[in-house]
PDB file of N, CA and C in Angstrom:
ATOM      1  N   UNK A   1       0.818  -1.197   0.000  1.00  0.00           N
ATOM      2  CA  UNK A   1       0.000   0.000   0.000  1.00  0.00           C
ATOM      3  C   UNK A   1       0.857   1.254   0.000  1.00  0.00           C
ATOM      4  N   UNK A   2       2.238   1.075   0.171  1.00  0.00           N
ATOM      5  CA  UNK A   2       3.013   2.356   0.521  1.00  0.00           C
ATOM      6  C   UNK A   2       3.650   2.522  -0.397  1.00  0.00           C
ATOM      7  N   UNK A   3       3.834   1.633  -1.375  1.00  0.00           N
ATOM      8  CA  UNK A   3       4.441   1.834  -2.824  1.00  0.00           C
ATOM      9  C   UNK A   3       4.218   3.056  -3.507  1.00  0.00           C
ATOM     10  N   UNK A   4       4.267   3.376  -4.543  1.00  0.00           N
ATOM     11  CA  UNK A   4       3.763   4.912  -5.089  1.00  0.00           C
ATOM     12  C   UNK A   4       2.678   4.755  -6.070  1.00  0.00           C
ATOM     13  N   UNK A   5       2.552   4.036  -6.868  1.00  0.00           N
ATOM     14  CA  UNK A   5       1.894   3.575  -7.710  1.00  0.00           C
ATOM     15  C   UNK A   5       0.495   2.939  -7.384  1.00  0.00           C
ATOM     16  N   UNK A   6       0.477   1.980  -6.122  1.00  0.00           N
ATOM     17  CA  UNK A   6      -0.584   1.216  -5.396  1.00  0.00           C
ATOM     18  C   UNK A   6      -0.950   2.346  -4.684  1.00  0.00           C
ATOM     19  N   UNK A   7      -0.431   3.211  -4.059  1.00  0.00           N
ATOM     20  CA  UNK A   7      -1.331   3.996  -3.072  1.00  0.00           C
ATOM     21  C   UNK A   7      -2.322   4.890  -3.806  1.00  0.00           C
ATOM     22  N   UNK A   8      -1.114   5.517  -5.102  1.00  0.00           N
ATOM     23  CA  UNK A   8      -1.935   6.335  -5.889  1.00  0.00           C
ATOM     24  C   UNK A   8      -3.397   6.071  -6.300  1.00  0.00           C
ATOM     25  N   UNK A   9      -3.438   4.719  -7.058  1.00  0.00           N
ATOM     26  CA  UNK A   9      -3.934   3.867  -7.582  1.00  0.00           C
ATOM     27  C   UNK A   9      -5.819   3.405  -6.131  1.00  0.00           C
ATOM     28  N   UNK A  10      -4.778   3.584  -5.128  1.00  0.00           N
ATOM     29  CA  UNK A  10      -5.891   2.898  -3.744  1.00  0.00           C
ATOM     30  C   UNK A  10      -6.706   4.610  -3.666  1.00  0.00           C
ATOM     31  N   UNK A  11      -5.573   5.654  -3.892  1.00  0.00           N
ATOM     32  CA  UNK A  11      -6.618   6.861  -3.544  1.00  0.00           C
ATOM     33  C   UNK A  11      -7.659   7.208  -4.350  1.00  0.00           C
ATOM     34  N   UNK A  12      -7.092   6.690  -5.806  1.00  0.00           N
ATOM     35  CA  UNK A  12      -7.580   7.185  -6.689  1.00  0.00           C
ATOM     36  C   UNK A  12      -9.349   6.002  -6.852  1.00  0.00           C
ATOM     37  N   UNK A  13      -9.581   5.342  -6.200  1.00  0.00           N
ATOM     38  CA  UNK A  13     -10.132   3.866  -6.597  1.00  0.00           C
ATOM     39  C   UNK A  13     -10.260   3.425  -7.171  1.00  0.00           C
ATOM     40  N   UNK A  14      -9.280   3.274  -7.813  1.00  0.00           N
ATOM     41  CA  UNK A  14      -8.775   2.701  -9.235  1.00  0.00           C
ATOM     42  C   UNK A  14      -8.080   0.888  -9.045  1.00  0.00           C
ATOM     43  N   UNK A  15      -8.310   0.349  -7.818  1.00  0.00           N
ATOM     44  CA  UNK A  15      -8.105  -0.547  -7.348  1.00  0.00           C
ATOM     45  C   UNK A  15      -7.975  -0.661  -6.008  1.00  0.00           C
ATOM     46  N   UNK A  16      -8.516  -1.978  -5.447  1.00  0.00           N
ATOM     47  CA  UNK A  16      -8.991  -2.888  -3.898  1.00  0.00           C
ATOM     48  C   UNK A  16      -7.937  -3.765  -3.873  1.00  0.00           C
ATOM     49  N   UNK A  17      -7.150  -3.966  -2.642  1.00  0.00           N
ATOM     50  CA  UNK A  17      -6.477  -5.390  -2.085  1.00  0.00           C
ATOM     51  C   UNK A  17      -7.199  -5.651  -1.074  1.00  0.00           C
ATOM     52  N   UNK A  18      -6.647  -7.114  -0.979  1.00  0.00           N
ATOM     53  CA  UNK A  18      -7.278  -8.007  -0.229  1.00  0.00           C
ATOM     54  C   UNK A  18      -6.005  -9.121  -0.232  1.00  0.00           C
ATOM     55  N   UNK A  19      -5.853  -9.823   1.165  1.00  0.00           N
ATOM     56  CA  UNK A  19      -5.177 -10.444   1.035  1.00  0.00           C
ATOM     57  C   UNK A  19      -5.750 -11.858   1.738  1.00  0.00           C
ATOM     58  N   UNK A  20      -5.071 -12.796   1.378  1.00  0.00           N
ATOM     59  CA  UNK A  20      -4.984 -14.466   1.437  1.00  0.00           C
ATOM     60  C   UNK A  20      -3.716 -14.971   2.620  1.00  0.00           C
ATOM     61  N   UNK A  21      -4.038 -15.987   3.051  1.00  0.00           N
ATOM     62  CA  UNK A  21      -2.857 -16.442   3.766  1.00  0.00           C
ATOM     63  C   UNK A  21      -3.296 -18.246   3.672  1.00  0.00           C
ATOM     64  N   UNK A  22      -2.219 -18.798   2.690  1.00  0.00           N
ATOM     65  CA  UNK A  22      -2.536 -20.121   2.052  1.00  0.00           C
ATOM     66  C   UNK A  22      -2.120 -20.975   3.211  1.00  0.00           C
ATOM     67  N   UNK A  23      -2.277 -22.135   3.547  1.00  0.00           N
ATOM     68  CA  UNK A  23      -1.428 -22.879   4.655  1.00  0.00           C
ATOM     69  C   UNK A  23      -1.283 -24.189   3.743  1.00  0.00           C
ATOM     70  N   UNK A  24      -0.240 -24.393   3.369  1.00  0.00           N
ATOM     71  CA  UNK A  24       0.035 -25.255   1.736  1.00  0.00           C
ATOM     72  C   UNK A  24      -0.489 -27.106   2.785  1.00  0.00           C
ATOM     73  N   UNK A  25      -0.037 -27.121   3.980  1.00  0.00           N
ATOM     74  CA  UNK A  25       0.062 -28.302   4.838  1.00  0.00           C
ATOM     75  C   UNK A  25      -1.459 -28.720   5.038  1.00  0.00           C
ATOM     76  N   UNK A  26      -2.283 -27.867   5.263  1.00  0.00           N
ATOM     77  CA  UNK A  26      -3.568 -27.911   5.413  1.00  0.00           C
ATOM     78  C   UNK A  26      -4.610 -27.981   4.123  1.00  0.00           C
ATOM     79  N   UNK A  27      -4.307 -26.815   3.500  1.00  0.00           N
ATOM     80  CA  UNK A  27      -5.142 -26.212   2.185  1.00  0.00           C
ATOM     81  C   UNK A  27      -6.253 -25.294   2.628  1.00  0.00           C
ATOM     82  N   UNK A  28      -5.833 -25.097   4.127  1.00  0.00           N
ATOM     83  CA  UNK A  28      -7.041 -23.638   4.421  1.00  0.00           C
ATOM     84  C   UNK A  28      -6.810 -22.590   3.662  1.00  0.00           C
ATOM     85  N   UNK A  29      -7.512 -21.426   3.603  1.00  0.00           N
ATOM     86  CA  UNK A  29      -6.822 -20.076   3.088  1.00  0.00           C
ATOM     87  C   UNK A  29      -7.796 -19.283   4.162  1.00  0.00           C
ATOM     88  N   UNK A  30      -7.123 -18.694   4.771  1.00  0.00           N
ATOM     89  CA  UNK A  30      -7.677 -17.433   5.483  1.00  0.00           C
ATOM     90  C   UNK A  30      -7.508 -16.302   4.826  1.00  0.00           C
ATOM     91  N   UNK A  31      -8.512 -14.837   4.765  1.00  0.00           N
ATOM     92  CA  UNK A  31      -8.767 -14.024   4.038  1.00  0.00           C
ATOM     93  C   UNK A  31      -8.942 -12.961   5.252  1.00  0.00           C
ATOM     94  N   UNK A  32      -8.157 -11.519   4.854  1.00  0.00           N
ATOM     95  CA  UNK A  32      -8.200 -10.308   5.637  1.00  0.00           C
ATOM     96  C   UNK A  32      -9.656  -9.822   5.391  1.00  0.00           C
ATOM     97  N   UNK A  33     -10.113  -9.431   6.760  1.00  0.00           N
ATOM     98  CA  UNK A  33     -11.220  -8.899   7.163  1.00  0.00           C
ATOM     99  C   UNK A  33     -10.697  -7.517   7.159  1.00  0.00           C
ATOM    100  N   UNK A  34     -10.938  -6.488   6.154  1.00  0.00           N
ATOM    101  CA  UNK A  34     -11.030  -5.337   6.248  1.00  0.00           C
ATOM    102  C   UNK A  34     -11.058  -4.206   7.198  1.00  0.00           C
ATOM    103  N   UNK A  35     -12.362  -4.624   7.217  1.00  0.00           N
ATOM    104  CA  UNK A  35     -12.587  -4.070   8.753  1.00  0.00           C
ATOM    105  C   UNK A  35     -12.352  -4.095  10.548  1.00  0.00           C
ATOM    106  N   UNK A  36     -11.666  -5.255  10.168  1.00  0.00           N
ATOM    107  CA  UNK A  36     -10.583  -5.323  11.949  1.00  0.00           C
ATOM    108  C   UNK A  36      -9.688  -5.592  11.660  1.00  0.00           C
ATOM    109  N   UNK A  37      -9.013  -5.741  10.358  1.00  0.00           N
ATOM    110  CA  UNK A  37      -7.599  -6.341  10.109  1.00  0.00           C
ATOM    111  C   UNK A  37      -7.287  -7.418  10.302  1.00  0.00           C
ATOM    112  N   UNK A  38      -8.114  -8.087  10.541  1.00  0.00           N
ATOM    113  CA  UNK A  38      -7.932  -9.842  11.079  1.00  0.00           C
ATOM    114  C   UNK A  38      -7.764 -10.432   9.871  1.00  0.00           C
ATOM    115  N   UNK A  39      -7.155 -11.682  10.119  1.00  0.00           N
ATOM    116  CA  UNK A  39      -7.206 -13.028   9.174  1.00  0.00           C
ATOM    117  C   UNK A  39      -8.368 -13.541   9.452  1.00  0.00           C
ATOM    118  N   UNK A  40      -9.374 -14.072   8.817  1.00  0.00           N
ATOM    119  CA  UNK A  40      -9.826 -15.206   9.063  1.00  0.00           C
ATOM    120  C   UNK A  40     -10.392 -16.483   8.278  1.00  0.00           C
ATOM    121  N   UNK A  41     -10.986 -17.368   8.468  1.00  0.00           N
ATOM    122  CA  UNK A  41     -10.860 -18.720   7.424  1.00  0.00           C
ATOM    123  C   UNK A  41     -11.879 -18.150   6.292  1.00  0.00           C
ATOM    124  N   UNK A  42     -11.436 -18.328   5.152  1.00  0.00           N
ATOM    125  CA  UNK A  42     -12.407 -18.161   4.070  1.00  0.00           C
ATOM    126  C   UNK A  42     -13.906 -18.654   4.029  1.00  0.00           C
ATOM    127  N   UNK A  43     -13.240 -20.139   4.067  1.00  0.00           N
ATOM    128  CA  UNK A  43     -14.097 -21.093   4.207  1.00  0.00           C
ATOM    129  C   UNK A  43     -15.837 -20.652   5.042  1.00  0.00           C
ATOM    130  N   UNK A  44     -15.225 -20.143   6.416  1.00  0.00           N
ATOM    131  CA  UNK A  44     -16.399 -19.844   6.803  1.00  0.00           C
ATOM    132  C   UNK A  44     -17.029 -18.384   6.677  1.00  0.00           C
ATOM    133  N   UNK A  45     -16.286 -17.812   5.452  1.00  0.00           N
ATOM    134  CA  UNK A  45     -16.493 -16.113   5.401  1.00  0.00           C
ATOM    135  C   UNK A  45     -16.340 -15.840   3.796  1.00  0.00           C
ATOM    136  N   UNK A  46     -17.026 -16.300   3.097  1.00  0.00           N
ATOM    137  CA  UNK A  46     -16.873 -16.097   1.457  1.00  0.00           C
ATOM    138  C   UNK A  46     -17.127 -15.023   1.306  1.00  0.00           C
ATOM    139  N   UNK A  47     -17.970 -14.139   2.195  1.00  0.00           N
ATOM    140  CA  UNK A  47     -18.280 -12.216   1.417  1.00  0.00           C
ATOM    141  C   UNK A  47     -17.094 -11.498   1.959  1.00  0.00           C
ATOM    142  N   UNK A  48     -16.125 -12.468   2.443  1.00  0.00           N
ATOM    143  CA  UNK A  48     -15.174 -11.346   2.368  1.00  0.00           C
ATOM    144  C   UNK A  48     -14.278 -12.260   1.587  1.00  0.00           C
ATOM    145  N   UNK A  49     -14.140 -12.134   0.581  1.00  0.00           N
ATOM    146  CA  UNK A  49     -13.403 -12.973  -0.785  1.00  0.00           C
ATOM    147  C   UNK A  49     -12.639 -11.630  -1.494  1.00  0.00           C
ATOM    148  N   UNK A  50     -12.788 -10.757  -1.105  1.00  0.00           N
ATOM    149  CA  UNK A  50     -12.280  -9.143  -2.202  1.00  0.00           C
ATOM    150  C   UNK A  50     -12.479  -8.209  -1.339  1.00  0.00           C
ATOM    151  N   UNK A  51     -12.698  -8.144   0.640  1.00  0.00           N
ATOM    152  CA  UNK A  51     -12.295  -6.926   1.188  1.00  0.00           C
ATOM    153  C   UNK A  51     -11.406  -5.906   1.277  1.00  0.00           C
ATOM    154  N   UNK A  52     -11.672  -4.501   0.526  1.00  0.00           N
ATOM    155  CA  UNK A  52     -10.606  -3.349   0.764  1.00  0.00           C
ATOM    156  C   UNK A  52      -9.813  -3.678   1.801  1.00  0.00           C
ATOM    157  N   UNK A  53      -8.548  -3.675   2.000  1.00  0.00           N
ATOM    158  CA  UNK A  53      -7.928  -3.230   3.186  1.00  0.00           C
ATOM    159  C   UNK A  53      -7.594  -2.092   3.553  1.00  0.00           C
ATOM    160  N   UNK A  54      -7.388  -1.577   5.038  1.00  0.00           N
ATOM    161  CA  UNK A  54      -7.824  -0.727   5.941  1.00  0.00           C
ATOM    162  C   UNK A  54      -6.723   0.475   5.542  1.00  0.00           C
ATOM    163  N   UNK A  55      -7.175   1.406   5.295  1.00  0.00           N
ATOM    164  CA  UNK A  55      -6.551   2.715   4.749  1.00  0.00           C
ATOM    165  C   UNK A  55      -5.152   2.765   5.832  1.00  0.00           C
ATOM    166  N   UNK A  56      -3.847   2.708   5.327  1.00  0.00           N
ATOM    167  CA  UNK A  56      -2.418   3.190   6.899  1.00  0.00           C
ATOM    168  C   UNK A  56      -2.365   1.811   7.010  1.00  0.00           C
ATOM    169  N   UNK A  57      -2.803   0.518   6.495  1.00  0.00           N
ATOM    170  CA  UNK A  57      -2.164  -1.141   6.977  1.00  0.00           C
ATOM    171  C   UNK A  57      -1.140  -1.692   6.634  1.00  0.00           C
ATOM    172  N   UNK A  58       0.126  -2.151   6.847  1.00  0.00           N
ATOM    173  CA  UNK A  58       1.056  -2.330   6.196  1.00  0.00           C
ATOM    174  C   UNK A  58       0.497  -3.458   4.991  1.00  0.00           C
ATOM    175  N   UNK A  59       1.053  -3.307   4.106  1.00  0.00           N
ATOM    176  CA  UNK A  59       0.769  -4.243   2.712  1.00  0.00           C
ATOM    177  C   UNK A  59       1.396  -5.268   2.626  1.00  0.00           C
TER     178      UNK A  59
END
């Protein structure tokens, strides 16, 4: 998000991240909750499949 290009890009809303955290041993994927910054399991949270992340979060 602190890049120059992505932030521009995040002010401009010209693009959303969202991030994944794969666990290759398992095959869970937990997905950032936007709105508290949390990880949590996809699985049980599919509407957050493409949450903005939180404006100042490290990327």
């Amino acid at each position: 998000m602190s890049y120059p290009s992505v932030a521009l890009a995040l002010d401009q809303n010209r693009v959303t991240l969202h991030g994944w955290v794969y666990d290759i041993e398992t095959g869970s994927i937990d997905t950032l909750n936007g709105g508290t910054g949390r990880f949590i399991p996809l699985a049980d949270n599919p509407q957050y499949f493409a949450t903005p992340a939180l404006s100042g979060m490290a990327a």
